[in-house]
PDB file of N, CA and C in Angstrom:
ATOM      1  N   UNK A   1       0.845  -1.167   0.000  1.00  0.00           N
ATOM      2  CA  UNK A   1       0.000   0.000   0.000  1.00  0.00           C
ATOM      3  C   UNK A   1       0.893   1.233   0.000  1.00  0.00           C
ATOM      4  N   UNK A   2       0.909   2.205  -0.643  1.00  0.00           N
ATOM      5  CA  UNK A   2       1.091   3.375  -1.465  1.00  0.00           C
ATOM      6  C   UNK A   2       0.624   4.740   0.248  1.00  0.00           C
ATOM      7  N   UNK A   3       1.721   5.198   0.783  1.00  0.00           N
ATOM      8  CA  UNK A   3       1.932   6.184   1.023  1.00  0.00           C
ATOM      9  C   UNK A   3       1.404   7.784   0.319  1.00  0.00           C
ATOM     10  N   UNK A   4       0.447   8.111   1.319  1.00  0.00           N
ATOM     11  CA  UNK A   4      -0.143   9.466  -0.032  1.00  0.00           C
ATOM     12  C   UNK A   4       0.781  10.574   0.428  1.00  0.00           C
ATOM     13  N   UNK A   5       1.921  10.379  -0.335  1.00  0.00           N
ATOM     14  CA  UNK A   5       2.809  11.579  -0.462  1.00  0.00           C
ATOM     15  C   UNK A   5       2.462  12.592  -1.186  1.00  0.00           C
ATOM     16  N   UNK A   6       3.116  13.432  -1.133  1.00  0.00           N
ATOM     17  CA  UNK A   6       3.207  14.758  -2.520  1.00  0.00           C
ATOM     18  C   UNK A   6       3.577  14.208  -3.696  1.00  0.00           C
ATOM     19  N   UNK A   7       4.429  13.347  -4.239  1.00  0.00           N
ATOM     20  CA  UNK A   7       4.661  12.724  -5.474  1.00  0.00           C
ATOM     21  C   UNK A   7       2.806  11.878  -5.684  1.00  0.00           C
ATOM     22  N   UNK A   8       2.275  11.106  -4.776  1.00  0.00           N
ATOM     23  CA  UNK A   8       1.461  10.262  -5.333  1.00  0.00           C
ATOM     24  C   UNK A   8      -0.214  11.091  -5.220  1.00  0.00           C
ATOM     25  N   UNK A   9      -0.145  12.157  -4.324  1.00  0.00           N
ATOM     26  CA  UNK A   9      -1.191  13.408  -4.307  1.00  0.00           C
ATOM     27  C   UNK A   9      -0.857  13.938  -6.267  1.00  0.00           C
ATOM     28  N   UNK A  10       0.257  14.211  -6.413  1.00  0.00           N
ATOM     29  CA  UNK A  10       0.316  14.856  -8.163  1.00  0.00           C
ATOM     30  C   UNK A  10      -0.694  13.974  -8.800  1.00  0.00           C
ATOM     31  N   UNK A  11       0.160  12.671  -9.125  1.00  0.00           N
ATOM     32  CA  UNK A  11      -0.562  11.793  -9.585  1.00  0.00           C
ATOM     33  C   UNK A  11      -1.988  11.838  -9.906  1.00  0.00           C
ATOM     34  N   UNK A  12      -2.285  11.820  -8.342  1.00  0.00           N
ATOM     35  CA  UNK A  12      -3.916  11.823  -8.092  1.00  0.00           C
ATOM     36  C   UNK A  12      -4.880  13.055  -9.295  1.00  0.00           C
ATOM     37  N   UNK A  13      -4.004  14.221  -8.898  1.00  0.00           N
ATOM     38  CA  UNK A  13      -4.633  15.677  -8.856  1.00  0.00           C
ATOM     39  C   UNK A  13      -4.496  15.404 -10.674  1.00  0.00           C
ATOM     40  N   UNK A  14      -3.823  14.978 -11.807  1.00  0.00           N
ATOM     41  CA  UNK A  14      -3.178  14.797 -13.169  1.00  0.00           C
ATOM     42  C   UNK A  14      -4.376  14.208 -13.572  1.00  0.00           C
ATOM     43  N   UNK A  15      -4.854  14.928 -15.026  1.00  0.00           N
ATOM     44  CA  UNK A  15      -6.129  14.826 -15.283  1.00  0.00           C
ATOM     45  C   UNK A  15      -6.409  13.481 -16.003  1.00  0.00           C
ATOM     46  N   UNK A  16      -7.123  12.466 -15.711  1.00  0.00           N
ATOM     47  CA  UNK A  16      -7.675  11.075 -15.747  1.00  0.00           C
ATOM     48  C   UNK A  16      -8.660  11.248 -16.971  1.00  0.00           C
ATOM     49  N   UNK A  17      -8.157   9.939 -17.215  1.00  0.00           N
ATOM     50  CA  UNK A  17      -9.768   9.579 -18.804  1.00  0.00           C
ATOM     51  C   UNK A  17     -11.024   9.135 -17.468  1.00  0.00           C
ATOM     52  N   UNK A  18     -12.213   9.525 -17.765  1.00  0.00           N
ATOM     53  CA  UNK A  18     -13.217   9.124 -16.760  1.00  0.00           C
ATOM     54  C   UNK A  18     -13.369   7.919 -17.132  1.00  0.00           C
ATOM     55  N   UNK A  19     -14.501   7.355 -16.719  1.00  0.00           N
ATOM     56  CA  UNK A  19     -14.993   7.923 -15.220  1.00  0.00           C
ATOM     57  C   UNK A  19     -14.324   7.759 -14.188  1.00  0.00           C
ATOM     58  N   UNK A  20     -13.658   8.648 -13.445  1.00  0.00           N
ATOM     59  CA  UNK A  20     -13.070   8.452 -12.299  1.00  0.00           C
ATOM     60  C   UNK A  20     -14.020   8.428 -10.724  1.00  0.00           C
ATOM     61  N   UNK A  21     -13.534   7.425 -10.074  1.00  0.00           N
ATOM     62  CA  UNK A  21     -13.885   7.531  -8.492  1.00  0.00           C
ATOM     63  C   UNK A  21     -13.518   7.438  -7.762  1.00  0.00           C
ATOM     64  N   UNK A  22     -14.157   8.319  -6.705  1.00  0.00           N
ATOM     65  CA  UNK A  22     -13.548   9.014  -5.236  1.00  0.00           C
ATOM     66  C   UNK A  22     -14.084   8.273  -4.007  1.00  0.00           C
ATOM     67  N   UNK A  23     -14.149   7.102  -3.114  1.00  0.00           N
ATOM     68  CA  UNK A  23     -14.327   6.342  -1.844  1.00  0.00           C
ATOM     69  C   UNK A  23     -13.666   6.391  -1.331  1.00  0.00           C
ATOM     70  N   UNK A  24     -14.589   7.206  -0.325  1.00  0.00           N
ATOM     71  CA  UNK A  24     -13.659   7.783   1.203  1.00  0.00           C
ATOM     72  C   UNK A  24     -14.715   7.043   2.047  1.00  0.00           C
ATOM     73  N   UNK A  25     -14.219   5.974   3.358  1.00  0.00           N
ATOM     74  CA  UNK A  25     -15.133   5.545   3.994  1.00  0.00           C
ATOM     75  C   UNK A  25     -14.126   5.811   5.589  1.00  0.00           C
ATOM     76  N   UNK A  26     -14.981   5.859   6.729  1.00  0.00           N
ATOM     77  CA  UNK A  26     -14.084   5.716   7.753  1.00  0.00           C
ATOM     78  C   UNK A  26     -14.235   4.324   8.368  1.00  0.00           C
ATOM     79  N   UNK A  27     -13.033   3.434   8.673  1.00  0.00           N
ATOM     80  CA  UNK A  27     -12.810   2.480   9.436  1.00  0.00           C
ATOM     81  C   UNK A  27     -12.587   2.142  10.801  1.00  0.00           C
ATOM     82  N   UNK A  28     -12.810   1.042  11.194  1.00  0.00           N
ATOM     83  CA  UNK A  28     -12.565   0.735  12.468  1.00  0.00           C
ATOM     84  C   UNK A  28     -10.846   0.253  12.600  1.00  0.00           C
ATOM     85  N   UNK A  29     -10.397   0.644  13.539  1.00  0.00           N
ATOM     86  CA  UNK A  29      -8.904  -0.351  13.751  1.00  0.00           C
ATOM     87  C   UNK A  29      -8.910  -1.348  15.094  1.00  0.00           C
ATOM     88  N   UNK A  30     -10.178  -1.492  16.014  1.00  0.00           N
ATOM     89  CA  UNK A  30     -10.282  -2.141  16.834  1.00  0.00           C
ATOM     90  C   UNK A  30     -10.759  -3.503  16.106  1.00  0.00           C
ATOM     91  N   UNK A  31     -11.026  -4.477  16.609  1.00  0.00           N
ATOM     92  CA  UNK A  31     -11.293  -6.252  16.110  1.00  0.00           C
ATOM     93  C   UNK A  31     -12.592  -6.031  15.816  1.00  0.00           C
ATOM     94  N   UNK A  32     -13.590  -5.405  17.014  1.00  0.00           N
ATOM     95  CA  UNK A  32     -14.780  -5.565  17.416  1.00  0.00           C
ATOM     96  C   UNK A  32     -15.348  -5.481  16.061  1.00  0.00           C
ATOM     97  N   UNK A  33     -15.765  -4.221  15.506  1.00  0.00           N
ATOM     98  CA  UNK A  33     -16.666  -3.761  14.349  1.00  0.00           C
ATOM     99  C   UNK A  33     -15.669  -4.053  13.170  1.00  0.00           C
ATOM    100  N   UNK A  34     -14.243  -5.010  12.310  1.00  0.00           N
ATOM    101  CA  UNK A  34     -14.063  -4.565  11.286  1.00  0.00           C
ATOM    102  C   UNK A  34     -15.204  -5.533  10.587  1.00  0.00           C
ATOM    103  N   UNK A  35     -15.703  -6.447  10.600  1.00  0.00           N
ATOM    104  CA  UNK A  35     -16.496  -6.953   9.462  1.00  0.00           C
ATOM    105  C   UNK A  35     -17.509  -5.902   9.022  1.00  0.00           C
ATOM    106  N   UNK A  36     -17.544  -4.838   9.620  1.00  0.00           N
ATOM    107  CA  UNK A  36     -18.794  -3.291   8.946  1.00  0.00           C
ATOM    108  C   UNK A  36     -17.776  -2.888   7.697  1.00  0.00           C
ATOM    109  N   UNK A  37     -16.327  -3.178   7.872  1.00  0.00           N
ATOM    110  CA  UNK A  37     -15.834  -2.440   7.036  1.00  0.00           C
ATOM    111  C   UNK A  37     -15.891  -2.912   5.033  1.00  0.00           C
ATOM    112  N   UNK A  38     -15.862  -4.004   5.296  1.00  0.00           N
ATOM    113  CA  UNK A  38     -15.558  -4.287   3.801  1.00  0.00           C
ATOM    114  C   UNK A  38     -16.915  -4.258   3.222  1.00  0.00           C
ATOM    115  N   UNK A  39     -18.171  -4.681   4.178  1.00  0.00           N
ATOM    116  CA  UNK A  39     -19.472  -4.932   3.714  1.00  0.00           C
ATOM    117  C   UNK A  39     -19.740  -3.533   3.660  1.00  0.00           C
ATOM    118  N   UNK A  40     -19.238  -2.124   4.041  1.00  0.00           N
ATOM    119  CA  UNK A  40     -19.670  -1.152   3.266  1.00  0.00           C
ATOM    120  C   UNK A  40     -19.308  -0.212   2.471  1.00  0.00           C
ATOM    121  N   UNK A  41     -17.818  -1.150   1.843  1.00  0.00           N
ATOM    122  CA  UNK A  41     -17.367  -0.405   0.817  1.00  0.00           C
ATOM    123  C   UNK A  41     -17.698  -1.590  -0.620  1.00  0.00           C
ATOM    124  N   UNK A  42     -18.518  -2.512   0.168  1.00  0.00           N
ATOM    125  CA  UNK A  42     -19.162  -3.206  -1.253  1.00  0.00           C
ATOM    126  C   UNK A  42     -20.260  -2.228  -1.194  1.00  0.00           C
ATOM    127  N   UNK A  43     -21.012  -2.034  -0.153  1.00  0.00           N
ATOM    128  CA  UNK A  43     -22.500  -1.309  -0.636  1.00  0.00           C
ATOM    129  C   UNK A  43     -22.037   0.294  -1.476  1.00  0.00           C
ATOM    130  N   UNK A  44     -20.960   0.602  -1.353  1.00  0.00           N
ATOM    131  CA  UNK A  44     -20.479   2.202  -2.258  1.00  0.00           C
ATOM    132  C   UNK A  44     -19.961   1.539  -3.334  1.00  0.00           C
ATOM    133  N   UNK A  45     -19.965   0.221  -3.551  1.00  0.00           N
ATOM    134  CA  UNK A  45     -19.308  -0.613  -5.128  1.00  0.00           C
ATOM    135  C   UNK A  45     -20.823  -0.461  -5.984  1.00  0.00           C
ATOM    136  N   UNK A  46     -21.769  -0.558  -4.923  1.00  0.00           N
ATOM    137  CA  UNK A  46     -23.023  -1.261  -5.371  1.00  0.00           C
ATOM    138  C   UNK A  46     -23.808   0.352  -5.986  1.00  0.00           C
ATOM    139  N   UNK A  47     -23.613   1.347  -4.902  1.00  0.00           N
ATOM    140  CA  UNK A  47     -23.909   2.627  -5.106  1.00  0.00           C
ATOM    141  C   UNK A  47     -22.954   3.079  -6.278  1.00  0.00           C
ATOM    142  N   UNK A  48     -22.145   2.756  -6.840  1.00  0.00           N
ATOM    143  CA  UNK A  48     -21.246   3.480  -8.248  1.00  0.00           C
ATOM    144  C   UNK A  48     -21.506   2.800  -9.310  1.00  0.00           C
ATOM    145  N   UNK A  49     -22.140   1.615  -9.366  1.00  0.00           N
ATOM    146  CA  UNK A  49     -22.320   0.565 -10.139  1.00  0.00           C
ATOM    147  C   UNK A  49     -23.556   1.458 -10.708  1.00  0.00           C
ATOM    148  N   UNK A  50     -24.606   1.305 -10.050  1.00  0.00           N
ATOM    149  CA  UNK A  50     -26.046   1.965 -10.068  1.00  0.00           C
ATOM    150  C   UNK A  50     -25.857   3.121 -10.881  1.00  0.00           C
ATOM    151  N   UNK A  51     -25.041   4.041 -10.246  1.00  0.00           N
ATOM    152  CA  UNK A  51     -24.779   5.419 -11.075  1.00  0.00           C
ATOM    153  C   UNK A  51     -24.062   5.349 -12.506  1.00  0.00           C
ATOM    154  N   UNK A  52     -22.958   4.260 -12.540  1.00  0.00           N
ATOM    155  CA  UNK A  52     -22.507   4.053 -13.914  1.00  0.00           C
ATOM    156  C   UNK A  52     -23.268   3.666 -14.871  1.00  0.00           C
ATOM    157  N   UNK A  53     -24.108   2.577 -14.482  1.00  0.00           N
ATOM    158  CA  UNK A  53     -25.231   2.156 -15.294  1.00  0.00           C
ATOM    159  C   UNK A  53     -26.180   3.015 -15.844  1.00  0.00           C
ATOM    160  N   UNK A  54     -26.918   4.149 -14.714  1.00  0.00           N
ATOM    161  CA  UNK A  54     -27.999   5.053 -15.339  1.00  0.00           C
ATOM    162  C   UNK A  54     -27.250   6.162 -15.876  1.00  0.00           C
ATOM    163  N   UNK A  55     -25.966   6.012 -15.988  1.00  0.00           N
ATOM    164  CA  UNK A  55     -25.443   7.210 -17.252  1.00  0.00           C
ATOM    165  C   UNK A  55     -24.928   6.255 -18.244  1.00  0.00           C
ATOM    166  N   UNK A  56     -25.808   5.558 -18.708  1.00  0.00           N
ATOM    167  CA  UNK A  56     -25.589   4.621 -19.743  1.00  0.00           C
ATOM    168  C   UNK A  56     -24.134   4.019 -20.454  1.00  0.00           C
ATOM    169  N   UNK A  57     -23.247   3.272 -19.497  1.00  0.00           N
ATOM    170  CA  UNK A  57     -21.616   2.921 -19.407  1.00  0.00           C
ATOM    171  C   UNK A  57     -22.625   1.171 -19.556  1.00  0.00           C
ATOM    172  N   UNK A  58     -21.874   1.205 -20.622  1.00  0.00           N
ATOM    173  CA  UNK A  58     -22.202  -0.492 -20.722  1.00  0.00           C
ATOM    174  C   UNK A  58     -21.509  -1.590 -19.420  1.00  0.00           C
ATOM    175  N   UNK A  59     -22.191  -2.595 -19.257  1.00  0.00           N
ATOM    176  CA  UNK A  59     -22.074  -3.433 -18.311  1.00  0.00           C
ATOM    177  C   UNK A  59     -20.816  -3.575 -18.397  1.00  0.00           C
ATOM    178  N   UNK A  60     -20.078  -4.673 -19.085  1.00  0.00           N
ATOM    179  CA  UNK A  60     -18.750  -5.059 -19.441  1.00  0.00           C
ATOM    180  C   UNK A  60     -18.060  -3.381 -18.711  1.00  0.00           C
ATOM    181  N   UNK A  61     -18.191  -2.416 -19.291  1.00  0.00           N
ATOM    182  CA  UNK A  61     -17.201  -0.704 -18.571  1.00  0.00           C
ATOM    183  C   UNK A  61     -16.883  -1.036 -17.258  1.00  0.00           C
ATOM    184  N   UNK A  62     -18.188  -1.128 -16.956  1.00  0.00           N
ATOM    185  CA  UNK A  62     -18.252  -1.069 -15.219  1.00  0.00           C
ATOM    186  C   UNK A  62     -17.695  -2.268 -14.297  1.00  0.00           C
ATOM    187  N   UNK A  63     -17.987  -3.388 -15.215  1.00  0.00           N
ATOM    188  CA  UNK A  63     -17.272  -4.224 -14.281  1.00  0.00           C
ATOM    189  C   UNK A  63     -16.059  -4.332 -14.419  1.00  0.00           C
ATOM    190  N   UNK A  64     -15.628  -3.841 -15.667  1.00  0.00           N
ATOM    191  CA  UNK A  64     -13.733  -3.669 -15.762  1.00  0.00           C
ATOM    192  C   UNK A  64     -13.569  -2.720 -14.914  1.00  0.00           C
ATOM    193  N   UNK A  65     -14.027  -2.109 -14.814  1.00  0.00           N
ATOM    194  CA  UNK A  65     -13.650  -0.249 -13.830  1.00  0.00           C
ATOM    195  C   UNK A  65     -13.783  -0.918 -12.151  1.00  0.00           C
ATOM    196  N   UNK A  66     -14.958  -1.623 -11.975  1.00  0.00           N
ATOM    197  CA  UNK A  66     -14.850  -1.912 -10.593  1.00  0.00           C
ATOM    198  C   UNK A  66     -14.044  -3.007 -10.016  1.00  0.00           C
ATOM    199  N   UNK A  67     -14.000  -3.781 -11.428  1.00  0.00           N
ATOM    200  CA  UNK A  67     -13.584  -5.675 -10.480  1.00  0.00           C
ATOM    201  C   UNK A  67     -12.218  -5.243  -9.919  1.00  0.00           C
ATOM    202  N   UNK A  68     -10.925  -4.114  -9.757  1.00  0.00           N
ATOM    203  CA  UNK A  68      -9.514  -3.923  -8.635  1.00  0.00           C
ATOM    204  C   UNK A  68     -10.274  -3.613  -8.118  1.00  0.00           C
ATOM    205  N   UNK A  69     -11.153  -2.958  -7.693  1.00  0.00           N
ATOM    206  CA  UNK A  69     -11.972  -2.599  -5.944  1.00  0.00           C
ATOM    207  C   UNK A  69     -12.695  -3.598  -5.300  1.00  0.00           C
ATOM    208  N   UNK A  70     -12.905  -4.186  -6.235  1.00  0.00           N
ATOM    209  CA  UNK A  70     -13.630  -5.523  -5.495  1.00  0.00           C
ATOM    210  C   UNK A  70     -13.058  -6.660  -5.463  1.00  0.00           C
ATOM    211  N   UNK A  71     -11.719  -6.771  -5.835  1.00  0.00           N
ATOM    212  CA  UNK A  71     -10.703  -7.408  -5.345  1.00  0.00           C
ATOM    213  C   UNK A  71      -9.850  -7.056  -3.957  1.00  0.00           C
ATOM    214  N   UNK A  72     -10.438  -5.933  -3.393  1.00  0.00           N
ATOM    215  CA  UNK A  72      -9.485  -5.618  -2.367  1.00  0.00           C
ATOM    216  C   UNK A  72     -10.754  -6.449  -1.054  1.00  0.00           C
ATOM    217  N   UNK A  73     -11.651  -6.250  -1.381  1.00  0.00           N
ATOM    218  CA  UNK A  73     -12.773  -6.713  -0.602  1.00  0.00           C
ATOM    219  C   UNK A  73     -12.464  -8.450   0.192  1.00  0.00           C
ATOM    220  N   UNK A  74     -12.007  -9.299  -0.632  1.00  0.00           N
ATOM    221  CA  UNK A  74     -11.366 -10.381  -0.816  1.00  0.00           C
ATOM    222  C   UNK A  74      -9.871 -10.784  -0.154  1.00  0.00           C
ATOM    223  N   UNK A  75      -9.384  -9.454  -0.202  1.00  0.00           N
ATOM    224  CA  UNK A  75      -7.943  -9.625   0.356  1.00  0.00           C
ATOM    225  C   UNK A  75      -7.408  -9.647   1.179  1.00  0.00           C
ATOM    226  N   UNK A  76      -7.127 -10.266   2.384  1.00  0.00           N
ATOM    227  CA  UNK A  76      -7.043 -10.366   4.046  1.00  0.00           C
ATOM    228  C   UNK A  76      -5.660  -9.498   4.127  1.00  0.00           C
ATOM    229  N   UNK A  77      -4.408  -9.782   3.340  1.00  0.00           N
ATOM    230  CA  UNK A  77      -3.389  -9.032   3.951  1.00  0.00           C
ATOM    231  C   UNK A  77      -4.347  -7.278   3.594  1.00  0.00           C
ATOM    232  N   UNK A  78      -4.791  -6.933   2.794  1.00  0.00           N
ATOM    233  CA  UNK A  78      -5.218  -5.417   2.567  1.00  0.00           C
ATOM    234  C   UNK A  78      -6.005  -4.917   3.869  1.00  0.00           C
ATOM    235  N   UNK A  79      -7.124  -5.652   4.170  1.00  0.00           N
ATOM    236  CA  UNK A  79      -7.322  -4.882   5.481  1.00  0.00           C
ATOM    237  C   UNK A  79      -6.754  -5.710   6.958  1.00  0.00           C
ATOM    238  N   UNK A  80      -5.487  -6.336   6.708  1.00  0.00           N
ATOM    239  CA  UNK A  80      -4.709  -6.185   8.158  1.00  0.00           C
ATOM    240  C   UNK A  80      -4.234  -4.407   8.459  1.00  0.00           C
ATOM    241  N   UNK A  81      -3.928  -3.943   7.661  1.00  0.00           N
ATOM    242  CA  UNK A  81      -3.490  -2.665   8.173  1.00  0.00           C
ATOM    243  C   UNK A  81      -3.856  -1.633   7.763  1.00  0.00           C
ATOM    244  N   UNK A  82      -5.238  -1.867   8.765  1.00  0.00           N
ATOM    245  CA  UNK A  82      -5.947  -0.860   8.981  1.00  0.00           C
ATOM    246  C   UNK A  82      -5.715   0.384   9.287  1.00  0.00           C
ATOM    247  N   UNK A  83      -6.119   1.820   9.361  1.00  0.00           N
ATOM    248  CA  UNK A  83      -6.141   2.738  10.002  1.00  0.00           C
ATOM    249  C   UNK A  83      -7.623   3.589  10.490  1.00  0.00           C
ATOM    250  N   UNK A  84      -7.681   4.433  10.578  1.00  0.00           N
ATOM    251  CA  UNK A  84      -8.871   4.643  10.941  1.00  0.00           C
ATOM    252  C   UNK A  84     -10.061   5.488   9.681  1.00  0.00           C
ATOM    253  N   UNK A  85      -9.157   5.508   8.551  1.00  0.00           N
ATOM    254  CA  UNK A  85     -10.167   5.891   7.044  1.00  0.00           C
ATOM    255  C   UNK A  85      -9.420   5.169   6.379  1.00  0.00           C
ATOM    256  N   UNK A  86      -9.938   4.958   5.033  1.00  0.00           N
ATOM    257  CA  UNK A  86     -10.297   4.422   3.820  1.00  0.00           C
ATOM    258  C   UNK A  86     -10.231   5.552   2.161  1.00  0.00           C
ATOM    259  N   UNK A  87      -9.674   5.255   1.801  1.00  0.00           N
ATOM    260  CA  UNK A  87      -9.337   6.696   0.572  1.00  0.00           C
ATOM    261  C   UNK A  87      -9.183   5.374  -0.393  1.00  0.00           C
ATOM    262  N   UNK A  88      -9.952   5.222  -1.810  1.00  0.00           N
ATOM    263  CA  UNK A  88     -10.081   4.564  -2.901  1.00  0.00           C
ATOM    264  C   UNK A  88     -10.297   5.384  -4.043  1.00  0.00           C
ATOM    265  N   UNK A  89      -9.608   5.509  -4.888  1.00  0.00           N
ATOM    266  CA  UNK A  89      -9.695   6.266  -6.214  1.00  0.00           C
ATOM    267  C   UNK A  89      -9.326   5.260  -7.618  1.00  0.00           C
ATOM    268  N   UNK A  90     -10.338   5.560  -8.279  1.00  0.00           N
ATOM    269  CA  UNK A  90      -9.977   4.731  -9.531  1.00  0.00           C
ATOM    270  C   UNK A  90     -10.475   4.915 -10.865  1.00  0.00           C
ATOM    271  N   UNK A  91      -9.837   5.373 -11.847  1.00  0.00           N
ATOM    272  CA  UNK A  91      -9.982   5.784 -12.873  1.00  0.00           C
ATOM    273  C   UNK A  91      -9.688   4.426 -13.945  1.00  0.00           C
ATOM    274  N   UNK A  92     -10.207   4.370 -15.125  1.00  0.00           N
ATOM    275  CA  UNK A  92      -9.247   2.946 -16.138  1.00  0.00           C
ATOM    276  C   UNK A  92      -7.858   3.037 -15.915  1.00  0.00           C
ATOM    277  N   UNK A  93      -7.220   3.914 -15.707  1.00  0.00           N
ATOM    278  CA  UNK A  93      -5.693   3.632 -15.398  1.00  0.00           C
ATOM    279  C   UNK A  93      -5.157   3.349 -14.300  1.00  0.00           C
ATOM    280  N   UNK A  94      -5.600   3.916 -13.481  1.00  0.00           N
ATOM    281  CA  UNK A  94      -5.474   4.276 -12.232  1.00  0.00           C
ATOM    282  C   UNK A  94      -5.887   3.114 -10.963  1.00  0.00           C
ATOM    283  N   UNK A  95      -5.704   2.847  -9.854  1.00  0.00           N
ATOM    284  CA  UNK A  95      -6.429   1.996  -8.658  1.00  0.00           C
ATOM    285  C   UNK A  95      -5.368   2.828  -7.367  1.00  0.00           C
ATOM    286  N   UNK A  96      -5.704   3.677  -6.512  1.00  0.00           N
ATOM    287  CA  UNK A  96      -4.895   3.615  -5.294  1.00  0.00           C
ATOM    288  C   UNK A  96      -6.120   3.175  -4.235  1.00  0.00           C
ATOM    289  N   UNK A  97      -4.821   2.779  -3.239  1.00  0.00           N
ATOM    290  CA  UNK A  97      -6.019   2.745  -2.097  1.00  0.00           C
ATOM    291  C   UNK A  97      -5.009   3.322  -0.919  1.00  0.00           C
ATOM    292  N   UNK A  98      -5.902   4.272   0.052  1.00  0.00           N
ATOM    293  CA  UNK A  98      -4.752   4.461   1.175  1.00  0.00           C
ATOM    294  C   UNK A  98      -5.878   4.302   2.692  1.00  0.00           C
ATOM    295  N   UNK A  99      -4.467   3.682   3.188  1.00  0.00           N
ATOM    296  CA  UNK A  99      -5.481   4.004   4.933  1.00  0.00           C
ATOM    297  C   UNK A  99      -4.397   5.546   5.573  1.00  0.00           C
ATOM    298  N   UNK A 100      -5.295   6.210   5.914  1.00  0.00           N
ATOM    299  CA  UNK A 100      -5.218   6.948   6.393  1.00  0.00           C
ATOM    300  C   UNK A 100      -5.363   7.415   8.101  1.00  0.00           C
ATOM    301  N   UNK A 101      -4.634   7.724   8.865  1.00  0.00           N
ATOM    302  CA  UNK A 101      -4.925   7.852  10.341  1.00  0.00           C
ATOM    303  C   UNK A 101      -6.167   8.713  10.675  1.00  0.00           C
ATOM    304  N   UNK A 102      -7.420   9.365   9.829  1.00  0.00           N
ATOM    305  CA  UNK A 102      -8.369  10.457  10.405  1.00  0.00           C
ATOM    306  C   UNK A 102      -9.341   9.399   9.488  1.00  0.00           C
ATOM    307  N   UNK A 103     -10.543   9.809  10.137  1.00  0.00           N
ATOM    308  CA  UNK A 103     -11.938   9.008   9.663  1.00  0.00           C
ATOM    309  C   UNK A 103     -12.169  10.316   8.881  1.00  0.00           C
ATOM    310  N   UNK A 104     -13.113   9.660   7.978  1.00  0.00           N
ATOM    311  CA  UNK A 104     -13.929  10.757   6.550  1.00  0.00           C
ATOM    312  C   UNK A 104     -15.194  10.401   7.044  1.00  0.00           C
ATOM    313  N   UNK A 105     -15.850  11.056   6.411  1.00  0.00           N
ATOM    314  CA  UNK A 105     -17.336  11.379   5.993  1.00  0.00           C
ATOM    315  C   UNK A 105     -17.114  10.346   5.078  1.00  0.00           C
ATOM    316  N   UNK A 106     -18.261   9.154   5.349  1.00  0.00           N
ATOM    317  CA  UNK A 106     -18.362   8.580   4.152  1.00  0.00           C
ATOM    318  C   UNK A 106     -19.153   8.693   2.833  1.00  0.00           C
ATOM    319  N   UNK A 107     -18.453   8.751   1.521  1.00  0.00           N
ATOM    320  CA  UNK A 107     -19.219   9.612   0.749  1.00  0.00           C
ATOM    321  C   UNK A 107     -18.441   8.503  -0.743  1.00  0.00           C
ATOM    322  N   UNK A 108     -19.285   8.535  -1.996  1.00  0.00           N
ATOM    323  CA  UNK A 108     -18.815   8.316  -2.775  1.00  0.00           C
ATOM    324  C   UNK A 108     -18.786   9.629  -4.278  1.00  0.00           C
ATOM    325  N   UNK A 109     -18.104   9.419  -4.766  1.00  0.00           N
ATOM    326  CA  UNK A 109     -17.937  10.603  -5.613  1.00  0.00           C
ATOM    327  C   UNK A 109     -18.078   9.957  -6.876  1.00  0.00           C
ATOM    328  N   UNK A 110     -18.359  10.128  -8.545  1.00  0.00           N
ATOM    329  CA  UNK A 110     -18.212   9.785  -9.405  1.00  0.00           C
ATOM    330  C   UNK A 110     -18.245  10.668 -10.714  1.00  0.00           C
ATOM    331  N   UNK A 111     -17.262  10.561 -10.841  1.00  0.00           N
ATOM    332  CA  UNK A 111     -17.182  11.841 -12.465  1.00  0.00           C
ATOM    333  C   UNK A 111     -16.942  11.336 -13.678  1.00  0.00           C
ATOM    334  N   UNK A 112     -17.613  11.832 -14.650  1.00  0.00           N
ATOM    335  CA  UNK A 112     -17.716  10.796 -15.711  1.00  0.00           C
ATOM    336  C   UNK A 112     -17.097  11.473 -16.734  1.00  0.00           C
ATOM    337  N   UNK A 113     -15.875  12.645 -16.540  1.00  0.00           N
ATOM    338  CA  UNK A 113     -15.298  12.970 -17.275  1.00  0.00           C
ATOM    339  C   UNK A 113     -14.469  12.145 -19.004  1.00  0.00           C
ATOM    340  N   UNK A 114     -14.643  12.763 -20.139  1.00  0.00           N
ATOM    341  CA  UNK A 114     -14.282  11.767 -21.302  1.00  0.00           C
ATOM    342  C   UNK A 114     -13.178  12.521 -21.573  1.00  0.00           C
TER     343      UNK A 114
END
């Protein structure tokens, strides 16, 4: 996992073929509550899916665009090290994911820039 430095913030900010997306969720780092965590960054998979679809992105788009995010869902070493937010961005080129030490507002973003 990718450190959000100033080199990998550029990156970020460097203008992307759309549709790009923005999942910011906040996490738990205690044992108790993490199974809330992955089951609700599938339901913001499920919420971008929905939105890709009714701006008419053919099926096949979307599931190429989503299936690296929903591979992380799956991945036990990815959420061993946890922090207390969640930062996911992903454009066709693009996939970061960062944990971050501050909780977000959980929110999903989607821009369908061409």
């Amino acid at each position: 996992m990718k450190t959000l430095s100033a080199s990998e913030l550029r990156v970020l900010m460097e203008q992307q073929q759309g549709p790009c997306i923005s999942l910011f969720l906040p996490t738990h780092r205690a044992c108790g509550d993490t199974q809330q965590d992955p089951l609700r960054l599938r339901q913001q998979l499920r919420a971008v899916e929905n939105r890709l679809l009714l701006k008419d992105l053919r099926s096949t788009q979307v599931q190429a665009l989503l299936e690296p995010i929903q591979a992380l869902l799956d991945d036990e070493q990815f959420w061993l090290h946890r922090s207390s937010g969640l930062a996911v961005f992903r454009s066709p080129e693009l996939l970061r994911a960062y944990w971050l030490p501050y909780p977000f507002k959980e929110q999903v973003i989607v821009n369908l820039l061409f």
